[in-house]
C-alpha atoms as a PDB file:
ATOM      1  CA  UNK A   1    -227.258  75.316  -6.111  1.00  0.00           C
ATOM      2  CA  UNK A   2    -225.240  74.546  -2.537  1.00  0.00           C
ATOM      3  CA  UNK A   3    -226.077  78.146  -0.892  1.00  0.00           C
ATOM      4  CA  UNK A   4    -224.712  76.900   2.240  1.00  0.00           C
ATOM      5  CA  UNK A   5    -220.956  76.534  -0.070  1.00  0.00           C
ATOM      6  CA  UNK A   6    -221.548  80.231  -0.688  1.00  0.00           C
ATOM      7  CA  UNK A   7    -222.667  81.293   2.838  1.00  0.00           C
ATOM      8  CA  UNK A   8    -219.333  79.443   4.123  1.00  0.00           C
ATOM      9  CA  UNK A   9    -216.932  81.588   1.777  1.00  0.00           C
ATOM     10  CA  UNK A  10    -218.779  84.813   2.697  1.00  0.00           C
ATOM     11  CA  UNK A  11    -217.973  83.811   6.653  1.00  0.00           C
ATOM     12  CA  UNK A  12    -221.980  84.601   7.126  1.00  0.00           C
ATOM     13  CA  UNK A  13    -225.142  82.361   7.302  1.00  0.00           C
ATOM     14  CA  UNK A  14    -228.288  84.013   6.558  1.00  0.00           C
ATOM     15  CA  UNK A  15    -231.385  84.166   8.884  1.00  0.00           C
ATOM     16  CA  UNK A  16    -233.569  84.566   6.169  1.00  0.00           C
ATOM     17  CA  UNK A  17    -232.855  82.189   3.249  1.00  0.00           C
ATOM     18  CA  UNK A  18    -235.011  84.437   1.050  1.00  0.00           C
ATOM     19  CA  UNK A  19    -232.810  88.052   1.186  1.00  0.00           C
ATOM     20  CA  UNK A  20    -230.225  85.560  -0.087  1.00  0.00           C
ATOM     21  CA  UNK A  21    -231.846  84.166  -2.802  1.00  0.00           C
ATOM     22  CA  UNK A  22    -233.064  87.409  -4.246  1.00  0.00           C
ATOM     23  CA  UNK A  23    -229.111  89.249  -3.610  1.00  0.00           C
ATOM     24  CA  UNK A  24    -228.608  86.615  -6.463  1.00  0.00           C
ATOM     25  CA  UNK A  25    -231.480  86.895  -8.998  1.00  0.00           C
ATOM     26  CA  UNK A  26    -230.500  89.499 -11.667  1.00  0.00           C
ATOM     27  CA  UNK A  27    -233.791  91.394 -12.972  1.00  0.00           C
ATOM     28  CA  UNK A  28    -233.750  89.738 -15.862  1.00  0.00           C
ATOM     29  CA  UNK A  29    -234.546  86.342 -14.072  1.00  0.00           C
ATOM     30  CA  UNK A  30    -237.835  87.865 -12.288  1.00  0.00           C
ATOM     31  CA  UNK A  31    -239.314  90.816 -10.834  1.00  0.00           C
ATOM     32  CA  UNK A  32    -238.331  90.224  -7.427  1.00  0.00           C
ATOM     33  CA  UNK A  33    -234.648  90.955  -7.951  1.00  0.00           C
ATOM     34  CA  UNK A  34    -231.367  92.557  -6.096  1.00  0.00           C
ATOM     35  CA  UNK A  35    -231.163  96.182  -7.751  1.00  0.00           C
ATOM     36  CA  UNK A  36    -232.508  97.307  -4.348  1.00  0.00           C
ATOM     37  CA  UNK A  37    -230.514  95.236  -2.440  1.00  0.00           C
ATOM     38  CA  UNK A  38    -227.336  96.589  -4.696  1.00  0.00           C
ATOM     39  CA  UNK A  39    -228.005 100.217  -3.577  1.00  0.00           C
ATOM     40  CA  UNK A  40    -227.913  99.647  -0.422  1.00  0.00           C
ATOM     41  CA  UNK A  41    -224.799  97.139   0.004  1.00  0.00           C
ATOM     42  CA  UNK A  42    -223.176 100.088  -2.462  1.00  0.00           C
ATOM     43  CA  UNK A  43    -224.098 102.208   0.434  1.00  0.00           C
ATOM     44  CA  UNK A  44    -222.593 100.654   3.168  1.00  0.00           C
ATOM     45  CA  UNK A  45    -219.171  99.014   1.296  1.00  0.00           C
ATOM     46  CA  UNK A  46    -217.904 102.648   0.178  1.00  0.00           C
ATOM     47  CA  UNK A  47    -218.681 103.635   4.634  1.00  0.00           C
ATOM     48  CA  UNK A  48    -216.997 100.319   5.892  1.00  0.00           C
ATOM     49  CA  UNK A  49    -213.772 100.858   3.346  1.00  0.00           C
ATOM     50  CA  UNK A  50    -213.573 104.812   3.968  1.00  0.00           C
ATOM     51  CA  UNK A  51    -213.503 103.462   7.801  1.00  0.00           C
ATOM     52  CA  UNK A  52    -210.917 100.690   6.971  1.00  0.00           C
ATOM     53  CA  UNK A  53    -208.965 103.512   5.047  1.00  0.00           C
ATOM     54  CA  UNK A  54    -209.254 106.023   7.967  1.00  0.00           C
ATOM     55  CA  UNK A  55    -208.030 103.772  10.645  1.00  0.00           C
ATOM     56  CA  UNK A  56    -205.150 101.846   8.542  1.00  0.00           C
ATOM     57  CA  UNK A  57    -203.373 105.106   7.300  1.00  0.00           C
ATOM     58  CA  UNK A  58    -203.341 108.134   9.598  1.00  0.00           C
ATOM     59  CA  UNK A  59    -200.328 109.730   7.743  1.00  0.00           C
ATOM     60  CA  UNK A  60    -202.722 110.000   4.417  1.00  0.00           C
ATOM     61  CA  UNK A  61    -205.049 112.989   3.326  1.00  0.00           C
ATOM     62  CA  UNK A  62    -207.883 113.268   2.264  1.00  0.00           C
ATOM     63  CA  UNK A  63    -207.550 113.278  -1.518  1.00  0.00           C
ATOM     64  CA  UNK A  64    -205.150 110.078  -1.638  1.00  0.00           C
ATOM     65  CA  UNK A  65    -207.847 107.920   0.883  1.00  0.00           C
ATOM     66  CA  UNK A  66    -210.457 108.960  -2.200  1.00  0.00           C
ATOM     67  CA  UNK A  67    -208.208 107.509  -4.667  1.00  0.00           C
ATOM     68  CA  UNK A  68    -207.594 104.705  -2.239  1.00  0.00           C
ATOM     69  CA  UNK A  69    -211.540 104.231  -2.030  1.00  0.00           C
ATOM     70  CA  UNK A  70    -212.177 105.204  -5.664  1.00  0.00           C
ATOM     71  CA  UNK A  71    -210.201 101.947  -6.657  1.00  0.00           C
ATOM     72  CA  UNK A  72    -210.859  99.447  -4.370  1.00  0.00           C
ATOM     73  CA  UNK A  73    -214.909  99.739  -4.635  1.00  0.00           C
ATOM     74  CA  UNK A  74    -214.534  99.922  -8.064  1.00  0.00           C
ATOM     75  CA  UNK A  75    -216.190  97.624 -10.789  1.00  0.00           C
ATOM     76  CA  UNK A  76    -213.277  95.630 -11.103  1.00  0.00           C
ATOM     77  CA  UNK A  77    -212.341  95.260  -7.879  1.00  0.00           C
ATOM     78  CA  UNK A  78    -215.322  94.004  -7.151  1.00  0.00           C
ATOM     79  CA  UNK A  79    -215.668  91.721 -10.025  1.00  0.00           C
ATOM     80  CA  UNK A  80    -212.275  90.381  -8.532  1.00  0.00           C
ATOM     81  CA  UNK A  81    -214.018  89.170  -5.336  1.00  0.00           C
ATOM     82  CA  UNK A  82    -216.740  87.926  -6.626  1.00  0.00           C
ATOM     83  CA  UNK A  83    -214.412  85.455  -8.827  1.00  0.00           C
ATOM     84  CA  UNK A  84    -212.849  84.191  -5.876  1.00  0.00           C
ATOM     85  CA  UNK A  85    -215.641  83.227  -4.096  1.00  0.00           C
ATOM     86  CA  UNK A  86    -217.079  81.878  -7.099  1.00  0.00           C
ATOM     87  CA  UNK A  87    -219.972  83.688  -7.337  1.00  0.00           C
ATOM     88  CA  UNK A  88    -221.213  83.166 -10.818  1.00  0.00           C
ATOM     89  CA  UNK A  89    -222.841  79.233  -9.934  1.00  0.00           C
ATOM     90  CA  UNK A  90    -225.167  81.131  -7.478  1.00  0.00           C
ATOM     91  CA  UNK A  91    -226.627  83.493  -9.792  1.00  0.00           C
ATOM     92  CA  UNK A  92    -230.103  83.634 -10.603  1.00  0.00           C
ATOM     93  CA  UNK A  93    -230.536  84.641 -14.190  1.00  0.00           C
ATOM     94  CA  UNK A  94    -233.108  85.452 -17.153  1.00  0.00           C
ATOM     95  CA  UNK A  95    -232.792  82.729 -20.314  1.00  0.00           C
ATOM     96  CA  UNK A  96    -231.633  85.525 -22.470  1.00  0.00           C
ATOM     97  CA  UNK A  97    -228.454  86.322 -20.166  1.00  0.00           C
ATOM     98  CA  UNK A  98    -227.576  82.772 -19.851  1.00  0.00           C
ATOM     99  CA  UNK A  99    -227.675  82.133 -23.462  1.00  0.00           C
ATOM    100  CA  UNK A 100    -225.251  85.400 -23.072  1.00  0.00           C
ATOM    101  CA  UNK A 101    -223.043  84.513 -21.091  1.00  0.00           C
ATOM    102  CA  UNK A 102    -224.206  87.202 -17.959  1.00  0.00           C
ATOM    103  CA  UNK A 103    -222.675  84.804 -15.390  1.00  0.00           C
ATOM    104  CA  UNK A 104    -219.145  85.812 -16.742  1.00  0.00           C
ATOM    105  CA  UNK A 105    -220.139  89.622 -17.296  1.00  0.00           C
ATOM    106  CA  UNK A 106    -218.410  91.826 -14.599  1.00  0.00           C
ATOM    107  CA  UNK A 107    -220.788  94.172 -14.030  1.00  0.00           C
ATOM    108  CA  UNK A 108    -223.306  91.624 -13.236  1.00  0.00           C
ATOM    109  CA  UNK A 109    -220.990  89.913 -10.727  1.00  0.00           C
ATOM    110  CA  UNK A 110    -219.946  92.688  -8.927  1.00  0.00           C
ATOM    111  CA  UNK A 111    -223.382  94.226  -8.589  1.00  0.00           C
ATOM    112  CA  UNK A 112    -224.286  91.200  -7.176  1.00  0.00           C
ATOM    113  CA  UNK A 113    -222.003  91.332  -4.731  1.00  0.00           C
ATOM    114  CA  UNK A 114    -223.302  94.853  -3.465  1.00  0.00           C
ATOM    115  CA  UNK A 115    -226.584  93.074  -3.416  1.00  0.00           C
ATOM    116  CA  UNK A 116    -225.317  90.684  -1.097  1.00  0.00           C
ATOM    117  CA  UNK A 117    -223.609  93.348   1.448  1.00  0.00           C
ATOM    118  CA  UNK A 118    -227.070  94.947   1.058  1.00  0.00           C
ATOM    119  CA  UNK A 119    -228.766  91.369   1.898  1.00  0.00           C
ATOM    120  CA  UNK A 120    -226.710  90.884   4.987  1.00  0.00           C
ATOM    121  CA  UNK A 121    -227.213  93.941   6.472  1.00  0.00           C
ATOM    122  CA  UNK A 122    -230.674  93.977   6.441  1.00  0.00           C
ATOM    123  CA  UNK A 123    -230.182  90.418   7.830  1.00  0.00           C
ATOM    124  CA  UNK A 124    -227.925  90.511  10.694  1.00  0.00           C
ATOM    125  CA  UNK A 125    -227.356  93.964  10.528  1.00  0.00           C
ATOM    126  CA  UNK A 126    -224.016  96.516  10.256  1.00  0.00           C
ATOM    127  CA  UNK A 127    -221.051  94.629  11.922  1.00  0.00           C
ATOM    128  CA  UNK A 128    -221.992  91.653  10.311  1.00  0.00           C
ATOM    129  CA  UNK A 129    -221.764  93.360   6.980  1.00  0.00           C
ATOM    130  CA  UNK A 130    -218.655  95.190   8.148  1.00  0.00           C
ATOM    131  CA  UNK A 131    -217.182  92.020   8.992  1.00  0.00           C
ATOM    132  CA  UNK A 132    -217.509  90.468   5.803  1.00  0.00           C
ATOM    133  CA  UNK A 133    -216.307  93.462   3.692  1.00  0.00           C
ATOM    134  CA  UNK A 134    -213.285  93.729   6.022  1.00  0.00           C
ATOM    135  CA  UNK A 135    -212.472  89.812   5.196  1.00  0.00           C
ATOM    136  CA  UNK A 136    -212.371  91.248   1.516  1.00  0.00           C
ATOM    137  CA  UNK A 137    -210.163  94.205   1.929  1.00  0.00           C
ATOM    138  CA  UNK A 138    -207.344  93.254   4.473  1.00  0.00           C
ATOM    139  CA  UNK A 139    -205.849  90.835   3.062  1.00  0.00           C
ATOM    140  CA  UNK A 140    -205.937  93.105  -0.315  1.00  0.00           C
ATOM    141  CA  UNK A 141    -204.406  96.039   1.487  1.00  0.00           C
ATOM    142  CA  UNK A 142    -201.751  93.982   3.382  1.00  0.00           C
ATOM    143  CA  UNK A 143    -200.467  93.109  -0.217  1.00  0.00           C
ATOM    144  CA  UNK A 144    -200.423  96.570  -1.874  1.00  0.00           C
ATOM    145  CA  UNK A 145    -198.277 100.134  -1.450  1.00  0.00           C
ATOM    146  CA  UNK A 146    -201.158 102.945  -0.546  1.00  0.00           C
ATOM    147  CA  UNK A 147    -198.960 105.074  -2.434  1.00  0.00           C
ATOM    148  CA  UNK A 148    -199.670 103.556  -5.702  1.00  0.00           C
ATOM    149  CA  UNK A 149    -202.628 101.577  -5.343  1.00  0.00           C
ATOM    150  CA  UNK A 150    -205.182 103.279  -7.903  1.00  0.00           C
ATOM    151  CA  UNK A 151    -202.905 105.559  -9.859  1.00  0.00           C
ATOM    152  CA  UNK A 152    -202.115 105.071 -13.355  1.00  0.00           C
ATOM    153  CA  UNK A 153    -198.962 103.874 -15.333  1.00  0.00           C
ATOM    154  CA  UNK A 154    -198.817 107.429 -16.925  1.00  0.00           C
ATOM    155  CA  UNK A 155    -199.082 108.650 -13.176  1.00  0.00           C
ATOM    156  CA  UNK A 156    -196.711 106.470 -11.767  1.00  0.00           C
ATOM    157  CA  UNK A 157    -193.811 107.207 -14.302  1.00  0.00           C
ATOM    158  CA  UNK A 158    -194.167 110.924 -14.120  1.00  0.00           C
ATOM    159  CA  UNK A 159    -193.704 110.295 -10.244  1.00  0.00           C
ATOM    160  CA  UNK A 160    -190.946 108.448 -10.651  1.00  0.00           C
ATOM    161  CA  UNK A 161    -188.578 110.245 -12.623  1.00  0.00           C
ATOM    162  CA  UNK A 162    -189.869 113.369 -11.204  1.00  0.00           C
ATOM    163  CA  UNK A 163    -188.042 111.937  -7.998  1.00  0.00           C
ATOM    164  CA  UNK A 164    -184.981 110.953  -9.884  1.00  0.00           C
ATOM    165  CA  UNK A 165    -184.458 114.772 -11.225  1.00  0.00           C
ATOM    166  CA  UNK A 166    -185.371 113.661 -15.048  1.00  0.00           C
ATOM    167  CA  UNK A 167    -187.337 115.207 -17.772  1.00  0.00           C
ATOM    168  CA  UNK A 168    -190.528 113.938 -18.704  1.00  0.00           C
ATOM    169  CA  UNK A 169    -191.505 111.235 -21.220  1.00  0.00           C
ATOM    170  CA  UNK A 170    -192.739 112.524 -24.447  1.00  0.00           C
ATOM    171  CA  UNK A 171    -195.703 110.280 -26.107  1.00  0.00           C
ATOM    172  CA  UNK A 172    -195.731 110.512 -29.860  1.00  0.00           C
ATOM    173  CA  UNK A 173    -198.708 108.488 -32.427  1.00  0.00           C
ATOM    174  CA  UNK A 174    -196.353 105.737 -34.346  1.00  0.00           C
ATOM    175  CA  UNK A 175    -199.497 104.339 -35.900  1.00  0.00           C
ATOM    176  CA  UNK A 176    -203.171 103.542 -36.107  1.00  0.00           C
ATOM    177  CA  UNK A 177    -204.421 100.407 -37.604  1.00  0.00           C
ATOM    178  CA  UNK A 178    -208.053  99.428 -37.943  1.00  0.00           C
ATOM    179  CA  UNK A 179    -211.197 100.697 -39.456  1.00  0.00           C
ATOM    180  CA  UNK A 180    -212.477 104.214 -38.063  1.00  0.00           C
ATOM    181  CA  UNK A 181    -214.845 102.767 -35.574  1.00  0.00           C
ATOM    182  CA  UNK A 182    -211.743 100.255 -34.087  1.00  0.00           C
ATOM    183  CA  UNK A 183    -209.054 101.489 -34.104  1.00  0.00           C
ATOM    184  CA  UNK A 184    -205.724 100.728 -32.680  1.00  0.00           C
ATOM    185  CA  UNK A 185    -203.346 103.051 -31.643  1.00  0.00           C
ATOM    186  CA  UNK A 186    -199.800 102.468 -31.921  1.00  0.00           C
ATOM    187  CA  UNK A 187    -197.728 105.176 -29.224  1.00  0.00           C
ATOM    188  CA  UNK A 188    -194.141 105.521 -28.841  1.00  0.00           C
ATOM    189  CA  UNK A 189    -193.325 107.013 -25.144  1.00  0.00           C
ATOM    190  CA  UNK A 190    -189.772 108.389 -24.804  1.00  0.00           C
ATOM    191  CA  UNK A 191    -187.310 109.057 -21.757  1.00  0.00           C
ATOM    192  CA  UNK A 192    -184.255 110.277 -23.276  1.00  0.00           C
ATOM    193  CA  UNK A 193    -181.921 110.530 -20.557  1.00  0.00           C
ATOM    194  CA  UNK A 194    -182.009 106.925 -19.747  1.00  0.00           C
ATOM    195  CA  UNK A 195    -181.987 106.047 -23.500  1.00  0.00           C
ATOM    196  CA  UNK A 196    -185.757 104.143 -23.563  1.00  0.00           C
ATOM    197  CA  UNK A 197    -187.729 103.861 -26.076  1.00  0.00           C
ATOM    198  CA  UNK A 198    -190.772 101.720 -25.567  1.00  0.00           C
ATOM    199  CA  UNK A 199    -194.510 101.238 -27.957  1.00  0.00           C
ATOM    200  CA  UNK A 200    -197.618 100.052 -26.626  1.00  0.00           C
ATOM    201  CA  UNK A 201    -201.297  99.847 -28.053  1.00  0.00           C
ATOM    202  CA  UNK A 202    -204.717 100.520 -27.300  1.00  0.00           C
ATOM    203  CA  UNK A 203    -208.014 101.236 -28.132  1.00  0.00           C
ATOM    204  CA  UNK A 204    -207.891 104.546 -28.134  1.00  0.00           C
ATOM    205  CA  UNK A 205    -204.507 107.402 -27.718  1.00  0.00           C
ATOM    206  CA  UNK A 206    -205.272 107.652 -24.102  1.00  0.00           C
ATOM    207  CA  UNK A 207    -204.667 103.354 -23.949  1.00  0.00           C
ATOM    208  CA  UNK A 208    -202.437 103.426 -25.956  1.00  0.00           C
ATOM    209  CA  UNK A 209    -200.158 105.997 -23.957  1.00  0.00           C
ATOM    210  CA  UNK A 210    -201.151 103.872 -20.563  1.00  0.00           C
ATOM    211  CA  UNK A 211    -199.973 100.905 -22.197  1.00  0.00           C
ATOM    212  CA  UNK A 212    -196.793 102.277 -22.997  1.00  0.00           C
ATOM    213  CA  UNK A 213    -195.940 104.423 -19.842  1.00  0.00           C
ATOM    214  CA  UNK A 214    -196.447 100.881 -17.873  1.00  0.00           C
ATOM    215  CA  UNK A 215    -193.589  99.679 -20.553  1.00  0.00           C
ATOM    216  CA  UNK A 216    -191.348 102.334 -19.954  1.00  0.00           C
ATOM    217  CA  UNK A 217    -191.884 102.610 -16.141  1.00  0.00           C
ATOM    218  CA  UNK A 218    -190.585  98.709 -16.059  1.00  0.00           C
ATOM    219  CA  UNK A 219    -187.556 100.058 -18.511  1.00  0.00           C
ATOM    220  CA  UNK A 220    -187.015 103.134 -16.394  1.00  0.00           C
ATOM    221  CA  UNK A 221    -186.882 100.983 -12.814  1.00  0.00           C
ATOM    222  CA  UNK A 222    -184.481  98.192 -14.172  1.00  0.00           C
ATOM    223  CA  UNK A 223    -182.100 101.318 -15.920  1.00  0.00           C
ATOM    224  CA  UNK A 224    -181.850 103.399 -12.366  1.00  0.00           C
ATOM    225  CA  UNK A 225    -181.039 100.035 -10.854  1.00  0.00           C
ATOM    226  CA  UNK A 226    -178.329  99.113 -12.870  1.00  0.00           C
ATOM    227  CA  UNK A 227    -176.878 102.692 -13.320  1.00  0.00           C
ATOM    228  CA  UNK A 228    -175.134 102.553  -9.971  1.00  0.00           C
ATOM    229  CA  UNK A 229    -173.821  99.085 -10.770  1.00  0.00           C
ATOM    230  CA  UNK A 230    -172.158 100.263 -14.604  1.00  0.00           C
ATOM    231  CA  UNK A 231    -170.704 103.608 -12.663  1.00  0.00           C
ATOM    232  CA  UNK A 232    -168.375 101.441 -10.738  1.00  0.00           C
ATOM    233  CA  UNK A 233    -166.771  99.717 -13.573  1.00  0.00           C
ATOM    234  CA  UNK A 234    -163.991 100.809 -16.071  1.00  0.00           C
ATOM    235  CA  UNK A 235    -165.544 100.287 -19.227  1.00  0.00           C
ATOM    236  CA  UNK A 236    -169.208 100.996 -18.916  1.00  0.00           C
ATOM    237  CA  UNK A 237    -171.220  99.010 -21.509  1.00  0.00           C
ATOM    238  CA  UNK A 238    -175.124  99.683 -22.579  1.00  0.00           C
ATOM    239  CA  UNK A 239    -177.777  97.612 -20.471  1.00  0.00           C
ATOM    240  CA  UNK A 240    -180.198  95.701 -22.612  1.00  0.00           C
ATOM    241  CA  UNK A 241    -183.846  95.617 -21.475  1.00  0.00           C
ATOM    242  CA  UNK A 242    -185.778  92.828 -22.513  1.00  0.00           C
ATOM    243  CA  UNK A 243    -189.290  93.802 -21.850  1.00  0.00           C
ATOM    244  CA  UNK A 244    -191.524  91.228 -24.320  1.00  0.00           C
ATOM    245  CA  UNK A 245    -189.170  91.948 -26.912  1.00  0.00           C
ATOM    246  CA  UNK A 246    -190.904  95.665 -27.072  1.00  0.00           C
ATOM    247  CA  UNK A 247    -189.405  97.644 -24.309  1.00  0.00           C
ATOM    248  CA  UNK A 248    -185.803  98.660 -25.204  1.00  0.00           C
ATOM    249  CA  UNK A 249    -183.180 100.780 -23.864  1.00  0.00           C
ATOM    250  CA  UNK A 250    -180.956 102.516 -26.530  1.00  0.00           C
ATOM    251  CA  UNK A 251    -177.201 102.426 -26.197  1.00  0.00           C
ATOM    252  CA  UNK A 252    -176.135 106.309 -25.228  1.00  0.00           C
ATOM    253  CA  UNK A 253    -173.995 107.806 -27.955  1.00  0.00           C
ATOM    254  CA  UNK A 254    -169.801 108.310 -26.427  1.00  0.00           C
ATOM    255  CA  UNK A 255    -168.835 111.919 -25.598  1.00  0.00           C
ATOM    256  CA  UNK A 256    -166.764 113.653 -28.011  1.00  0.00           C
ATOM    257  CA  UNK A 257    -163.910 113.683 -25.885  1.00  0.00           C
ATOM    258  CA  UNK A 258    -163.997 109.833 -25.507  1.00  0.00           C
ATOM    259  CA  UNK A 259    -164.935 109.533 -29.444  1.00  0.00           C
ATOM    260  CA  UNK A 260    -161.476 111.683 -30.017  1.00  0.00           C
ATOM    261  CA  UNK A 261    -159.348 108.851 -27.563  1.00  0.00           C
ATOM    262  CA  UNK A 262    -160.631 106.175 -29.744  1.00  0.00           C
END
């Protein structure tokens, strides 16, 4: 196990080799392990990005920097990380979790990775922990919009056509398919005025509705693009959507008075 390989990605070399080697050992590998150690880094990562968030957008309030916060310090945000710096080689784990496969679990990893904010800390103290965390998140937030980041595809479609003057999608249950215990939804999600009509699936109805708004916010985005486009020609002609061949955009019926011309 190269420590020294992991040290280098983290942009930190430990004082004490020890607080290192137990910010990797999962409980199940021995009693001396990094729950304590995860605490703490939990601790200090959700201070250092609330500081990050603080200084980076000044025109943001208070409940948006939560959400901001609330998503990047989350489990799979974390987990994230800790796959880029490769951290499952360097954990320290029980036989049982090997033989399950706990170096791939995302929980584990990303507790682990607390556990190692926690470890450095304690070694070299605050700005060196700061330091690292902020060689995490700033390339991350360069690469996102604050105004999404965190919200969900039911969210972000309600926001959207809520700026474009247009009623709300409706979500209906198509289908379920599976046994009681898993089942699959099947939702249809509906915006009318731009003539979409999109299904997606999940695990449960709430999924199942995300899976579909994401669908129809792609639909809904391409159709408001190419509406100024179509109003500048003659003969306007329906816009196809191909969206994995399950996204579609329905042709609107003519006006009577056009229908009566033809």
């Amino acid at each position: 196990m190269n420590l020294q390989l992991l040290q280098t990605r983290l942009g930190y070399t430990f004082q004490d080799a020890g607080l290192l080697q137990q910010a990797l050992t999962h409980r199940s590998h021995s009693s001396v392990h990094n729950e304590r150690l995860e605490f703490l880094g939990d601790s200090i990562l959700n201070c250092v990005v609330a500081s990050i968030l603080y200084d980076r957008y000044l025109e943001i309030d208070e409940g948006d920097l939560s959400r901001l916060r609330a998503n990047l310090v989350k489990q799979q945000s974390l987990f994230e990380i800790a796959q880029k710096l490769e951290l499952s080689q360097f954990l320290r784990l029980g036989e049982g979790e090997l033989k399950s496969g706990g170096f791939r679990r995302p929980s584990i990893l990303a507790d682990t990775l607390e556990a190692l904010l926690g470890a450095i800390y304690l070694d070299g103290g605050f700005n060196h922990a700061r330091d690292v965390i902020r060689s995490f998140y700033i390339p991350i937030l360069d690469s996102v919009d604050p105004q999404t980041l965190g919200k969900d595809a039911k969210t972000l479609l309600q926001e959207f056509l809520q700026a474009k003057k247009i009623s709300l999608p409706t979500y209906n249950v198509i289908a379920t398919h599976g046994a009681a215990h898993s089942q699959e939804f099947e939702i249809e999600c509906l915006v009318p005025k731009l003539g979409i009509q999109v299904f997606g699936r999940g695990g449960s109805r709430r999924a199942g509705e995300q899976a579909a708004a994401k669908l129809a916010l792609a639909a809904a985005e391409q159709a408001v693009q190419k509406a100024p486009a179509a109003a500048r020609k003659s003969k306007p002609r329906a816009a196809q959507l191909k969206l994995a061949g399950i996204a579609t955009v329905q042709e609107q019926p003519a006006s009577p008075a056009k229908a009566a011309n033809k």
